[in-house]
PDB file of N, CA and C in Angstrom:
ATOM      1  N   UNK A   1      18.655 188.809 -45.677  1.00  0.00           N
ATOM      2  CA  UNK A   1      18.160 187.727 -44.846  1.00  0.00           C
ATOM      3  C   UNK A   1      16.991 187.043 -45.562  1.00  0.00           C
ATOM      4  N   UNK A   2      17.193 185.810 -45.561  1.00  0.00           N
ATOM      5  CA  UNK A   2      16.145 184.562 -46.398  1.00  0.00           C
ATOM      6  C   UNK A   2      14.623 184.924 -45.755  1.00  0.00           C
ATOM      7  N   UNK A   3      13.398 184.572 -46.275  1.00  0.00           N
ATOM      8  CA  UNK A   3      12.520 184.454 -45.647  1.00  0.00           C
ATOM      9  C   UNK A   3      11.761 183.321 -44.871  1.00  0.00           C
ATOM     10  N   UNK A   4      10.864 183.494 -43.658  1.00  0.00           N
ATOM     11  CA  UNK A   4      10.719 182.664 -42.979  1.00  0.00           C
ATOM     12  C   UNK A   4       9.810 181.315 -43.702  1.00  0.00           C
ATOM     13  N   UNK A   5       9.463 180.132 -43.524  1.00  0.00           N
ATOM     14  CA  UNK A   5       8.875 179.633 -44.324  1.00  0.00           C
ATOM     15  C   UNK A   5       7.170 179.470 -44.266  1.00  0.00           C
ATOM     16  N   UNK A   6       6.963 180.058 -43.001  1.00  0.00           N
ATOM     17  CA  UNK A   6       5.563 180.723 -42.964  1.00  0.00           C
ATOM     18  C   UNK A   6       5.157 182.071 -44.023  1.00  0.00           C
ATOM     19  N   UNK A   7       6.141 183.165 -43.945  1.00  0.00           N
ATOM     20  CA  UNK A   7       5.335 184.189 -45.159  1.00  0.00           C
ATOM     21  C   UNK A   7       5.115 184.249 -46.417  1.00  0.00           C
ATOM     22  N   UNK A   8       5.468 182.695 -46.957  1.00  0.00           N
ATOM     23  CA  UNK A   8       5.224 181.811 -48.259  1.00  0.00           C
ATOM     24  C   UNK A   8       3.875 181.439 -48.585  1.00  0.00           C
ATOM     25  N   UNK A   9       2.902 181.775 -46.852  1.00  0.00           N
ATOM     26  CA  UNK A   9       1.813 181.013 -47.318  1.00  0.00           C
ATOM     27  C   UNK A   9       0.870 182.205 -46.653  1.00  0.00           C
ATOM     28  N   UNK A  10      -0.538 181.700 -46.777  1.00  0.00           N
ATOM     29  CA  UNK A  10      -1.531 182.731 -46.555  1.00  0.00           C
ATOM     30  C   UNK A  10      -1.388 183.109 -45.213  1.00  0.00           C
ATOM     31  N   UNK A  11      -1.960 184.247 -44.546  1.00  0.00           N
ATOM     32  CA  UNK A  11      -2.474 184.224 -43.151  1.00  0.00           C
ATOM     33  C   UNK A  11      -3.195 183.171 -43.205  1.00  0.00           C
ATOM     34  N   UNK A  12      -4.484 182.780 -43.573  1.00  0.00           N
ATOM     35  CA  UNK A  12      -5.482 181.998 -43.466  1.00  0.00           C
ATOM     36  C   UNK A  12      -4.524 180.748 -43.224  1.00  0.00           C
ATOM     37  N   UNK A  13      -4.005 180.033 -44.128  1.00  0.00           N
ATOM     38  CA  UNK A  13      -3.144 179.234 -44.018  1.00  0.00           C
ATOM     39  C   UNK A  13      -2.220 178.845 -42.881  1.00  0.00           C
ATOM     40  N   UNK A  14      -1.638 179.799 -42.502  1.00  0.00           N
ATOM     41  CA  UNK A  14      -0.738 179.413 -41.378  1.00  0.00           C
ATOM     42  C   UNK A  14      -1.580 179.945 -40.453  1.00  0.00           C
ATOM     43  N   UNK A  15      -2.969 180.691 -39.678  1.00  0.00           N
ATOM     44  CA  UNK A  15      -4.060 180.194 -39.408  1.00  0.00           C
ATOM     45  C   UNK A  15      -4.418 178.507 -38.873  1.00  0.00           C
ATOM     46  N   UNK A  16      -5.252 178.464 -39.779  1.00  0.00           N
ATOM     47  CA  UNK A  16      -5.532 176.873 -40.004  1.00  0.00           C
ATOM     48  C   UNK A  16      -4.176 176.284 -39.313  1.00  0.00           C
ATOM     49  N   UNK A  17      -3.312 176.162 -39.863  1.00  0.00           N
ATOM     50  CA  UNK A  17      -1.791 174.957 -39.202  1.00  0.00           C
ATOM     51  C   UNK A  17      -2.152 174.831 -38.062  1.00  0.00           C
ATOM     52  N   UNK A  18      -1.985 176.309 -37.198  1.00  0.00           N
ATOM     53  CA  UNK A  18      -1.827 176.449 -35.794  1.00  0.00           C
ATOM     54  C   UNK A  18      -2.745 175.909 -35.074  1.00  0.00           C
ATOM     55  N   UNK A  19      -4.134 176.281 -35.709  1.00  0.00           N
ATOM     56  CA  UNK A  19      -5.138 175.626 -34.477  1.00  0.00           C
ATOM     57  C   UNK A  19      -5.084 174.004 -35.186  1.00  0.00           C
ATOM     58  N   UNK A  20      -4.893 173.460 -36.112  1.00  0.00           N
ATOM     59  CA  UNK A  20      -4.703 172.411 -36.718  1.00  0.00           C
ATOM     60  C   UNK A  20      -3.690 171.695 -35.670  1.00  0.00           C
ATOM     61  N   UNK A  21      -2.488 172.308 -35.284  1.00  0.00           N
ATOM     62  CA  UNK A  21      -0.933 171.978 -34.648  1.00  0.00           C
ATOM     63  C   UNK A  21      -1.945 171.909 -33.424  1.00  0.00           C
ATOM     64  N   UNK A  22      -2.846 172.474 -32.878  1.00  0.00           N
ATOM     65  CA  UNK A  22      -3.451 172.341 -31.236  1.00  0.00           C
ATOM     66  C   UNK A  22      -4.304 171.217 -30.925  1.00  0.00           C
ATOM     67  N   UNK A  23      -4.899 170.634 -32.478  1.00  0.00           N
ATOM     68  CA  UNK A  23      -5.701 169.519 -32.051  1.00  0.00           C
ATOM     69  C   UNK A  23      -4.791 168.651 -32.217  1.00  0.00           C
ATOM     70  N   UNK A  24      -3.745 168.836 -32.900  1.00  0.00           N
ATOM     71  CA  UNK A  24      -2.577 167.308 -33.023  1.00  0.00           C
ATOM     72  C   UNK A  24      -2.431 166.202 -31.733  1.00  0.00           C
ATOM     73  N   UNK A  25      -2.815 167.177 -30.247  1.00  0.00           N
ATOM     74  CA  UNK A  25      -2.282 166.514 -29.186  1.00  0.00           C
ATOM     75  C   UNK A  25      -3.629 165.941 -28.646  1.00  0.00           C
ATOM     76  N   UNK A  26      -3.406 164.299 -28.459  1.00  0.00           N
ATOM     77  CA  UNK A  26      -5.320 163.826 -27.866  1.00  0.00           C
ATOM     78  C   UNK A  26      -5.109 164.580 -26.501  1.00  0.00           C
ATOM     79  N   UNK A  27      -4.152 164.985 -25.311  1.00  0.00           N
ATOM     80  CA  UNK A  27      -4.359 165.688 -24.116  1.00  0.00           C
ATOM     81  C   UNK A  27      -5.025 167.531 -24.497  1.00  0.00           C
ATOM     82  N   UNK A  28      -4.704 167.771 -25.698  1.00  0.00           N
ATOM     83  CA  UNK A  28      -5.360 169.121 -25.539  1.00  0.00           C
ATOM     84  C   UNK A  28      -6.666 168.777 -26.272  1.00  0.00           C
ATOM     85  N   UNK A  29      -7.203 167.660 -26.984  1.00  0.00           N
ATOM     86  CA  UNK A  29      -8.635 167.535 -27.491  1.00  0.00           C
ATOM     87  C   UNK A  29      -8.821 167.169 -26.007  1.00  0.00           C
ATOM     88  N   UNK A  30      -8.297 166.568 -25.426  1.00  0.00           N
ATOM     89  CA  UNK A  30      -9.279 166.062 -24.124  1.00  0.00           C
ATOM     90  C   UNK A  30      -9.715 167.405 -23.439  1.00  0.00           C
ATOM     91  N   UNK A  31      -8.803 168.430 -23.072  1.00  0.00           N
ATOM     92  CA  UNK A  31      -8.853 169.311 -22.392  1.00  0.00           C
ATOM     93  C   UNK A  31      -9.854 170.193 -23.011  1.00  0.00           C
ATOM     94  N   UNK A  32      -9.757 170.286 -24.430  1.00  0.00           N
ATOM     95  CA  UNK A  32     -10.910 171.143 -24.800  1.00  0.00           C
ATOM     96  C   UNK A  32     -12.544 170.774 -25.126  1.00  0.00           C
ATOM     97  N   UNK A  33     -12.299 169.206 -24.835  1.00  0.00           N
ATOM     98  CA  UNK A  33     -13.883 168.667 -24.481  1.00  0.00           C
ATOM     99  C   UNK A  33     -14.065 168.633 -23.067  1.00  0.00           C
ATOM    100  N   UNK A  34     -13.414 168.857 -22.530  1.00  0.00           N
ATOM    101  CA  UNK A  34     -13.576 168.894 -20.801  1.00  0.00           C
ATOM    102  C   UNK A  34     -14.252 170.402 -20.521  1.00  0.00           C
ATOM    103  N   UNK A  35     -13.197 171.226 -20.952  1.00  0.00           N
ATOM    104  CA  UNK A  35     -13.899 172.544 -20.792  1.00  0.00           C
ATOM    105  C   UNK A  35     -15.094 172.770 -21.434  1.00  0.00           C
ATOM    106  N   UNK A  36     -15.615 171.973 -22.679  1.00  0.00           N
ATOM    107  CA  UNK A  36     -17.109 172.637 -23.229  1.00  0.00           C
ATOM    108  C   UNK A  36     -17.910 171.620 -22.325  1.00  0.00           C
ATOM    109  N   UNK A  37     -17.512 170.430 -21.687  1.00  0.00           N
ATOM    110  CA  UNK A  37     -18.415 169.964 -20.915  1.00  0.00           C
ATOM    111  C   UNK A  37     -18.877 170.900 -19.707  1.00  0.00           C
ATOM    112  N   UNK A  38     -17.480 171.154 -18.721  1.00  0.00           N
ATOM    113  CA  UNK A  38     -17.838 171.545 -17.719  1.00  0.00           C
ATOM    114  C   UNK A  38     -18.341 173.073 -17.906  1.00  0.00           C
ATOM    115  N   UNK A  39     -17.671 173.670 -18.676  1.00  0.00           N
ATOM    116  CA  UNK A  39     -18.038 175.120 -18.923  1.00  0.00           C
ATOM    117  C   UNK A  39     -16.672 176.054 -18.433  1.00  0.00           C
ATOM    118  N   UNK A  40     -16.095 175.607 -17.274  1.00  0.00           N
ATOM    119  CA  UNK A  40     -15.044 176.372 -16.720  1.00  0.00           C
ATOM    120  C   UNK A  40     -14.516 175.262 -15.807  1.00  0.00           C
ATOM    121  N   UNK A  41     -13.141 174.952 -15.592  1.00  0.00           N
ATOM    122  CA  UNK A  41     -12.342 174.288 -14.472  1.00  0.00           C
ATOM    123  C   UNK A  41     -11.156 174.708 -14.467  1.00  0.00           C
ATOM    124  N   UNK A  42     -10.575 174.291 -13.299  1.00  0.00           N
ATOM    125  CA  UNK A  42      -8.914 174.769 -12.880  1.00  0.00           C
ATOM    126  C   UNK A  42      -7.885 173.745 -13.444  1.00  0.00           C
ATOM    127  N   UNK A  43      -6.979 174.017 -13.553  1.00  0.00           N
ATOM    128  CA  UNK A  43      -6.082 172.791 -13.929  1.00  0.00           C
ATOM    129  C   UNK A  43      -5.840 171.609 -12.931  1.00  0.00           C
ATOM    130  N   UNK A  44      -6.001 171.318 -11.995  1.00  0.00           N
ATOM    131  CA  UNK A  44      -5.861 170.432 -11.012  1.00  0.00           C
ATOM    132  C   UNK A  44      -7.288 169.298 -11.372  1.00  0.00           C
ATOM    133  N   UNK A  45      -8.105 170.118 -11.771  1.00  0.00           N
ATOM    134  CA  UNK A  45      -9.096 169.295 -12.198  1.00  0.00           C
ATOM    135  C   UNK A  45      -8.892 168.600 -13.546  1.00  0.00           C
ATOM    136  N   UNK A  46      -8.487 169.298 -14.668  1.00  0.00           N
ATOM    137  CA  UNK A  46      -8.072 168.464 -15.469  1.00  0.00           C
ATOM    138  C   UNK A  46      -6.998 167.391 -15.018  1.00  0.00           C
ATOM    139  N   UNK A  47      -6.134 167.663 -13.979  1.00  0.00           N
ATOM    140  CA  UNK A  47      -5.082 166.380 -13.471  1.00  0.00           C
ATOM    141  C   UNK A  47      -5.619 165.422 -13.316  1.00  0.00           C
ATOM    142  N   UNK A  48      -6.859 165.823 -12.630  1.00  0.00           N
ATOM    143  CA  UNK A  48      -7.666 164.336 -12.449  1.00  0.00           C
ATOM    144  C   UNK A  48      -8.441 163.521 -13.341  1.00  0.00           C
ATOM    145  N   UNK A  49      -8.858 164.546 -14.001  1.00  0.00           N
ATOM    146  CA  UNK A  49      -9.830 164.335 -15.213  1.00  0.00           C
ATOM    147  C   UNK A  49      -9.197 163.641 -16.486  1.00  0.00           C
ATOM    148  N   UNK A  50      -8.307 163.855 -16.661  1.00  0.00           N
ATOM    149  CA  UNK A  50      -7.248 163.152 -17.639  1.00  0.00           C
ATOM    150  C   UNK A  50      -6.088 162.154 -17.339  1.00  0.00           C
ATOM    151  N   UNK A  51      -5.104 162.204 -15.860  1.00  0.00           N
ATOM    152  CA  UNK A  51      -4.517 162.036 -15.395  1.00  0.00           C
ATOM    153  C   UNK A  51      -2.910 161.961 -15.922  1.00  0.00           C
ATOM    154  N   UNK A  52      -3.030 162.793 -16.326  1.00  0.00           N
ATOM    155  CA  UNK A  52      -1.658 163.539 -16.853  1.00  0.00           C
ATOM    156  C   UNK A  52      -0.733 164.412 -15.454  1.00  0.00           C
ATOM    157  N   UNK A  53       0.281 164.494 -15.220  1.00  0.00           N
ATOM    158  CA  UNK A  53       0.845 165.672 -14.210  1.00  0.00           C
ATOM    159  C   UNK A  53       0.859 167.055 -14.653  1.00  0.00           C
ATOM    160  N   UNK A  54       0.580 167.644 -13.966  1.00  0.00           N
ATOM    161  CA  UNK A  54       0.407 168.635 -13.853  1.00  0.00           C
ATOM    162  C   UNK A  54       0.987 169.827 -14.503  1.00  0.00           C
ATOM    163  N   UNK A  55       2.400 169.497 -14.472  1.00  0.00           N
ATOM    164  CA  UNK A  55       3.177 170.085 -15.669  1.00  0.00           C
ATOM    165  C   UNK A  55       2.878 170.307 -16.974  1.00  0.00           C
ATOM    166  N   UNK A  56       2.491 169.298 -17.107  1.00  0.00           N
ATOM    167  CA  UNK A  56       2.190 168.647 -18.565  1.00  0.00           C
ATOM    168  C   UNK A  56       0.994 169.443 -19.154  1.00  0.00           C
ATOM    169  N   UNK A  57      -0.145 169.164 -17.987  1.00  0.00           N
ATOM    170  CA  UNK A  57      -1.383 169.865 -18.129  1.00  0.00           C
ATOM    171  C   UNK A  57      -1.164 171.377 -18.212  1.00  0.00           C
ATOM    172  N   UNK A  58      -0.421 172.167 -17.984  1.00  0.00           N
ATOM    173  CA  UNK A  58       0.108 172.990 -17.829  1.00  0.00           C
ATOM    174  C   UNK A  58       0.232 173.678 -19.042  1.00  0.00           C
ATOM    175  N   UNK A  59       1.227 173.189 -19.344  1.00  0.00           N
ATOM    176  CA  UNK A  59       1.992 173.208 -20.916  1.00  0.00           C
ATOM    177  C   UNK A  59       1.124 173.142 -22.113  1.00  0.00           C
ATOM    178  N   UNK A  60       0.059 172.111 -22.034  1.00  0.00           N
ATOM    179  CA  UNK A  60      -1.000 171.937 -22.633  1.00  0.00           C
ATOM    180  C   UNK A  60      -2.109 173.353 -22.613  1.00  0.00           C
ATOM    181  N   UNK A  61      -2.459 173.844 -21.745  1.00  0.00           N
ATOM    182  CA  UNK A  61      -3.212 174.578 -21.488  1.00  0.00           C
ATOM    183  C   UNK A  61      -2.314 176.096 -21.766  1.00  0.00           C
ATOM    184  N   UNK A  62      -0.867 176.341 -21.817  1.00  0.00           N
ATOM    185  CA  UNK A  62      -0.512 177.011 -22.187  1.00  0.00           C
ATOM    186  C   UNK A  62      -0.484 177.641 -23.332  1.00  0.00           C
ATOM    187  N   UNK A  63      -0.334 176.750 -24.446  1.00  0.00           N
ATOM    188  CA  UNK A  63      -0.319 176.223 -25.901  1.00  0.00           C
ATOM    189  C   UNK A  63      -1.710 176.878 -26.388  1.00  0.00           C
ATOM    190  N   UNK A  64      -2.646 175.791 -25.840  1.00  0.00           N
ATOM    191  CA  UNK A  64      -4.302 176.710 -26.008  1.00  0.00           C
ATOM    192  C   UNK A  64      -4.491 177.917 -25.857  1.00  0.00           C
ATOM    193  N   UNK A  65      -3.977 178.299 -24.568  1.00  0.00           N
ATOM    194  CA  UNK A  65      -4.208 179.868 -24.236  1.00  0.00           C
ATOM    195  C   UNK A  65      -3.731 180.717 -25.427  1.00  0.00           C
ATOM    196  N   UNK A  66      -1.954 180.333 -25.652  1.00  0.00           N
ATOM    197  CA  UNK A  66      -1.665 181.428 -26.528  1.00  0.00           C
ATOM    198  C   UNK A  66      -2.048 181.230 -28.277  1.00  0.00           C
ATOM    199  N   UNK A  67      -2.749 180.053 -28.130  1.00  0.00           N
ATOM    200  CA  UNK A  67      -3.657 180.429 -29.557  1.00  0.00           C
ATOM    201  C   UNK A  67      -5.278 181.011 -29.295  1.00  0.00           C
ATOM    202  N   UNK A  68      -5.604 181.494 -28.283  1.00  0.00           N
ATOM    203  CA  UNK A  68      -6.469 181.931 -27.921  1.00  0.00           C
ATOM    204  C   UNK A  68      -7.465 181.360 -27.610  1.00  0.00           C
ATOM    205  N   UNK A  69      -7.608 179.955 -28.099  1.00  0.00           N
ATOM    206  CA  UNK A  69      -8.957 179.014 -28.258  1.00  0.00           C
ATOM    207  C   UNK A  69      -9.581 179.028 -26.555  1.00  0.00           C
ATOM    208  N   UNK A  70      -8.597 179.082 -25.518  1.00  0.00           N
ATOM    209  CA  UNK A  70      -9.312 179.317 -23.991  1.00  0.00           C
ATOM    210  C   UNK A  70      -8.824 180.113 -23.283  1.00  0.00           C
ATOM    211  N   UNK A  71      -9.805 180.541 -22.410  1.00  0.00           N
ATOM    212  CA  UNK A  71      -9.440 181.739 -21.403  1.00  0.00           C
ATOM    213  C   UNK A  71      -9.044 181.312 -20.509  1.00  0.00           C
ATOM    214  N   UNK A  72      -8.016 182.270 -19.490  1.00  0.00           N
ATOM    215  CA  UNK A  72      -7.815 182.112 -18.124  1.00  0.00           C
ATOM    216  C   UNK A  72      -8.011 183.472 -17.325  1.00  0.00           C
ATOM    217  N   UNK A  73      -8.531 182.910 -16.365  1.00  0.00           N
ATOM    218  CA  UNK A  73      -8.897 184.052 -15.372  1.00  0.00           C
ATOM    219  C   UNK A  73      -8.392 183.311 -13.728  1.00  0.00           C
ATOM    220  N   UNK A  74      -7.565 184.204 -12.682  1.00  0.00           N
ATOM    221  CA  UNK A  74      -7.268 184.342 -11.997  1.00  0.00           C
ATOM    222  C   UNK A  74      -8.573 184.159 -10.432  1.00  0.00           C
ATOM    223  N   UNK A  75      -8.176 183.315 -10.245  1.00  0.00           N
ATOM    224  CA  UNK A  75      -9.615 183.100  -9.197  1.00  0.00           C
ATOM    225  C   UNK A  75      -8.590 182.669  -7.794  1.00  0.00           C
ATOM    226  N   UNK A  76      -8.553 183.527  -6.838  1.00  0.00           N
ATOM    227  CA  UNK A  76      -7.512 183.238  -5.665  1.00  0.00           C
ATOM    228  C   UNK A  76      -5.880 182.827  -6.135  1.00  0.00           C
ATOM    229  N   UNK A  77      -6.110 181.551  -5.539  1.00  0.00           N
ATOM    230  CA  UNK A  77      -4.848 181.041  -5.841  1.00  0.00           C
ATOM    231  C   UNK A  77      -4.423 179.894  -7.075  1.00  0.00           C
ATOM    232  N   UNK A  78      -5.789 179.605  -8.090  1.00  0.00           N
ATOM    233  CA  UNK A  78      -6.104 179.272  -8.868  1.00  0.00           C
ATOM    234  C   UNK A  78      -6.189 179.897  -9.961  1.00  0.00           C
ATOM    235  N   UNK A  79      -5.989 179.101 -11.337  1.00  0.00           N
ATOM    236  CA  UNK A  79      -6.664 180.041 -12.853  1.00  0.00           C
ATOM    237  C   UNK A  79      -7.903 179.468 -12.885  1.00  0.00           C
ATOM    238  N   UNK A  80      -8.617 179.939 -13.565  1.00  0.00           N
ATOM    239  CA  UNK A  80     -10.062 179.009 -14.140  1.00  0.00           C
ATOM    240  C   UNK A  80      -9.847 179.217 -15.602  1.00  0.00           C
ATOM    241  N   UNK A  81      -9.840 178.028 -16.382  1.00  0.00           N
ATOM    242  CA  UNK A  81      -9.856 177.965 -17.676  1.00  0.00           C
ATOM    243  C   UNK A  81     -11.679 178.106 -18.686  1.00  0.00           C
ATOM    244  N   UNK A  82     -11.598 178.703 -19.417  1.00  0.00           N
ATOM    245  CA  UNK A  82     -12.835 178.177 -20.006  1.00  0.00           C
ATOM    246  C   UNK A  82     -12.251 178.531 -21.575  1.00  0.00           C
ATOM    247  N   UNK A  83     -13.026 177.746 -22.287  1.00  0.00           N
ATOM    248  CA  UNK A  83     -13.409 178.341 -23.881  1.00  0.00           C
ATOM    249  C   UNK A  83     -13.506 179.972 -24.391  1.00  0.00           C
ATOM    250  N   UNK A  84     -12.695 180.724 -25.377  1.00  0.00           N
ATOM    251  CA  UNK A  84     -12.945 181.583 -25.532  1.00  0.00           C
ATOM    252  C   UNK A  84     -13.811 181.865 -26.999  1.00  0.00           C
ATOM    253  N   UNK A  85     -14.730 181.862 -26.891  1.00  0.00           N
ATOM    254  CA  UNK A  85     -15.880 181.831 -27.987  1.00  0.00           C
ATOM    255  C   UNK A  85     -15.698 182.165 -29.246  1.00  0.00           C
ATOM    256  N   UNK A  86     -15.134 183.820 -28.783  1.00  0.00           N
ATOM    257  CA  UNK A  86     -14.894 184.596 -30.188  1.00  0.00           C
ATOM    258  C   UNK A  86     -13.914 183.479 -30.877  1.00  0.00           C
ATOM    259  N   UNK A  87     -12.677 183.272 -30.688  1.00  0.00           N
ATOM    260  CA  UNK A  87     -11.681 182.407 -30.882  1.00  0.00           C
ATOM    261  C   UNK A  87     -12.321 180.736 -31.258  1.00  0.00           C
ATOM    262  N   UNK A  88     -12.938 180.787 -30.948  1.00  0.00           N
ATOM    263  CA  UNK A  88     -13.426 179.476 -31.032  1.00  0.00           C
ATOM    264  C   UNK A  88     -14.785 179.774 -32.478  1.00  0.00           C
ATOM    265  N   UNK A  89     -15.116 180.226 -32.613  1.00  0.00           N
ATOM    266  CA  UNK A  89     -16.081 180.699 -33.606  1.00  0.00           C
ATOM    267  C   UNK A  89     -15.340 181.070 -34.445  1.00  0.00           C
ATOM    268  N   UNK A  90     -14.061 181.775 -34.608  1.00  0.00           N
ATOM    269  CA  UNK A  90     -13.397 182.244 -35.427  1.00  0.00           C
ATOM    270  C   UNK A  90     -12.654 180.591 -36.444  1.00  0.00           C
ATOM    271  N   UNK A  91     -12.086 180.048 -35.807  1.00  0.00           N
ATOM    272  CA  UNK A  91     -11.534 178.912 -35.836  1.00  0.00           C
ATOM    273  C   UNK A  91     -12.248 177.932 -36.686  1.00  0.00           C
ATOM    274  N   UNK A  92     -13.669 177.864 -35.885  1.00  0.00           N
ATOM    275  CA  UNK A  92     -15.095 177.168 -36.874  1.00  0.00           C
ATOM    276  C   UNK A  92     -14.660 177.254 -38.142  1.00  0.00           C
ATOM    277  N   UNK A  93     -15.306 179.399 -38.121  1.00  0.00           N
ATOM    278  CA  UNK A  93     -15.108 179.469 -39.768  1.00  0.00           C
ATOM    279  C   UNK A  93     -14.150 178.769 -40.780  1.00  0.00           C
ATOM    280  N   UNK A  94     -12.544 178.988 -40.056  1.00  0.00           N
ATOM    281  CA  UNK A  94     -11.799 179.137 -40.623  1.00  0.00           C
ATOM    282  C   UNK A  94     -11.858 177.209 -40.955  1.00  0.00           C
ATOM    283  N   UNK A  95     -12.111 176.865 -40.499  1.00  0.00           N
ATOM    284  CA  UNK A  95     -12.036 175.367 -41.284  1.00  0.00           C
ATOM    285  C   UNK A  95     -13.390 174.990 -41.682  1.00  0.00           C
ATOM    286  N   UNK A  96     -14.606 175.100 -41.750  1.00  0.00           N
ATOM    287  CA  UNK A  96     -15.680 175.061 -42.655  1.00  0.00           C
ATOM    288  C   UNK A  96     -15.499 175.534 -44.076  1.00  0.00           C
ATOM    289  N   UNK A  97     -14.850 176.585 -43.993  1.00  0.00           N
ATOM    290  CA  UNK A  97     -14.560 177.408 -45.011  1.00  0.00           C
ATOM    291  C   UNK A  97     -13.132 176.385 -46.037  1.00  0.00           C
ATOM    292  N   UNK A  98     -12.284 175.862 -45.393  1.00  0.00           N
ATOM    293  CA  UNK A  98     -11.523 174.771 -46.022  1.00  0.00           C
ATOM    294  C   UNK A  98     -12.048 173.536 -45.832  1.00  0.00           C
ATOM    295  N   UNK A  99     -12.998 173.237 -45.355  1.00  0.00           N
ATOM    296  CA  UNK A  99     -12.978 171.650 -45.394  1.00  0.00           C
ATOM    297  C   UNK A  99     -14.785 171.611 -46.151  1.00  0.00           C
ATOM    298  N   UNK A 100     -14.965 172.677 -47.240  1.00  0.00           N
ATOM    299  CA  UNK A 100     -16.156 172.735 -47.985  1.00  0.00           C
ATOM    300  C   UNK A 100     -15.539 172.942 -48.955  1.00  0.00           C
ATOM    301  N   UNK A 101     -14.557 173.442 -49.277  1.00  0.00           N
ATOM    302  CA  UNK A 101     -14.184 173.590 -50.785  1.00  0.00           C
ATOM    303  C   UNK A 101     -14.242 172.489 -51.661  1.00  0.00           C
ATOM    304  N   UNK A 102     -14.724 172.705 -53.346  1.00  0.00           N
ATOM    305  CA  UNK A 102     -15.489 171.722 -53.783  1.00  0.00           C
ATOM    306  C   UNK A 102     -14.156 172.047 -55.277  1.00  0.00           C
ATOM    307  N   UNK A 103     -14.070 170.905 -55.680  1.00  0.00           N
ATOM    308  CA  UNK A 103     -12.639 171.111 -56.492  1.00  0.00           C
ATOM    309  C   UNK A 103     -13.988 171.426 -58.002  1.00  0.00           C
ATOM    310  N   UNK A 104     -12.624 172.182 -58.581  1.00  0.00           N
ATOM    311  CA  UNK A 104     -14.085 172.666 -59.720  1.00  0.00           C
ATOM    312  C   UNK A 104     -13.730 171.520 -60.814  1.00  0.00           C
ATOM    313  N   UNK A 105     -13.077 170.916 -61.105  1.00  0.00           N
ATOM    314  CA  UNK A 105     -12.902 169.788 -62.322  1.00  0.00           C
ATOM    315  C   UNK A 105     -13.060 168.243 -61.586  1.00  0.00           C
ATOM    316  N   UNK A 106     -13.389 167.619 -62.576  1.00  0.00           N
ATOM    317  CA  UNK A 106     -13.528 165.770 -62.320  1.00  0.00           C
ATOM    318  C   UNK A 106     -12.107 165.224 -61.728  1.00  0.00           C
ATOM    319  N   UNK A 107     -12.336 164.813 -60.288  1.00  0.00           N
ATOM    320  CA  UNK A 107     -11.031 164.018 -59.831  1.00  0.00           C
ATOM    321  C   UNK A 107     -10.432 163.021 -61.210  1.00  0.00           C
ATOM    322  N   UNK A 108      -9.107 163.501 -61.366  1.00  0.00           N
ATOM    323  CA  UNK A 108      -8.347 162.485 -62.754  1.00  0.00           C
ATOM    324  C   UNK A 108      -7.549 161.514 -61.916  1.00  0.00           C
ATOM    325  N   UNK A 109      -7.379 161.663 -60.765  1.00  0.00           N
ATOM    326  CA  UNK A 109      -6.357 160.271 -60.440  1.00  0.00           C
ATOM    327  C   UNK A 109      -6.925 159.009 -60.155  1.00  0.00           C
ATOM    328  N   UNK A 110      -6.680 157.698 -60.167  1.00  0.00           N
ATOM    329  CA  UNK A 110      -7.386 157.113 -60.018  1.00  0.00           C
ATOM    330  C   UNK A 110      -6.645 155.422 -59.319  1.00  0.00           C
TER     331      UNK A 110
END
């Protein structure tokens, strides 16, 4: 059996893609400046806050979750979303760390 075309490349690498693939969508940058604004909200609030349906918001917030970048916690009949730090600090690194790299020879193209 062939290999997948992710284990061609680094962890770090396919890393980076993923949370890279999470900012691709402006509804999940919105959602994840909403949450560092507010600190914590439910999804119904982002419905309003963005005005996307709910589904959608959903799906969005799903996506985030399972790259870890936000938490959900169970509050009644509600989730409450917030930022998950570690994940989010982790993430930092991981693109400071690529978007500082300094090429060691004189750019030749021109």
């Amino acid at each position: 059996m062939g290999i997948t075309k992710t284990e061609i490349f680094t962890k770090q690498q396919n890393e980076i893609a993923l949370i890279a693939k999470a900012f691709g969508h402006p509804a999940r940058v919105a959602i994840l400046q909403h949450l560092f604004k507010m600190q914590t909200c439910i999804c119904g609030d982002l419905v309003n806050e963005i005005g996307l349906a709910q589904p959608t918001i959903s799906q969005h917030l799903k996506e985030l979750k399972n790259l870890g970048l936000i938490k959900g916690n169970v509050e009644g009949t509600s989730v409450c979303y917030c930022i998950n730090p570690d994940k989010w600090n982790e993430a930092l690194g991981l693109f400071k760390e690529f978007l500082v790299l300094q090429p060691t020879k004189q750019n030749q193209c021109k």
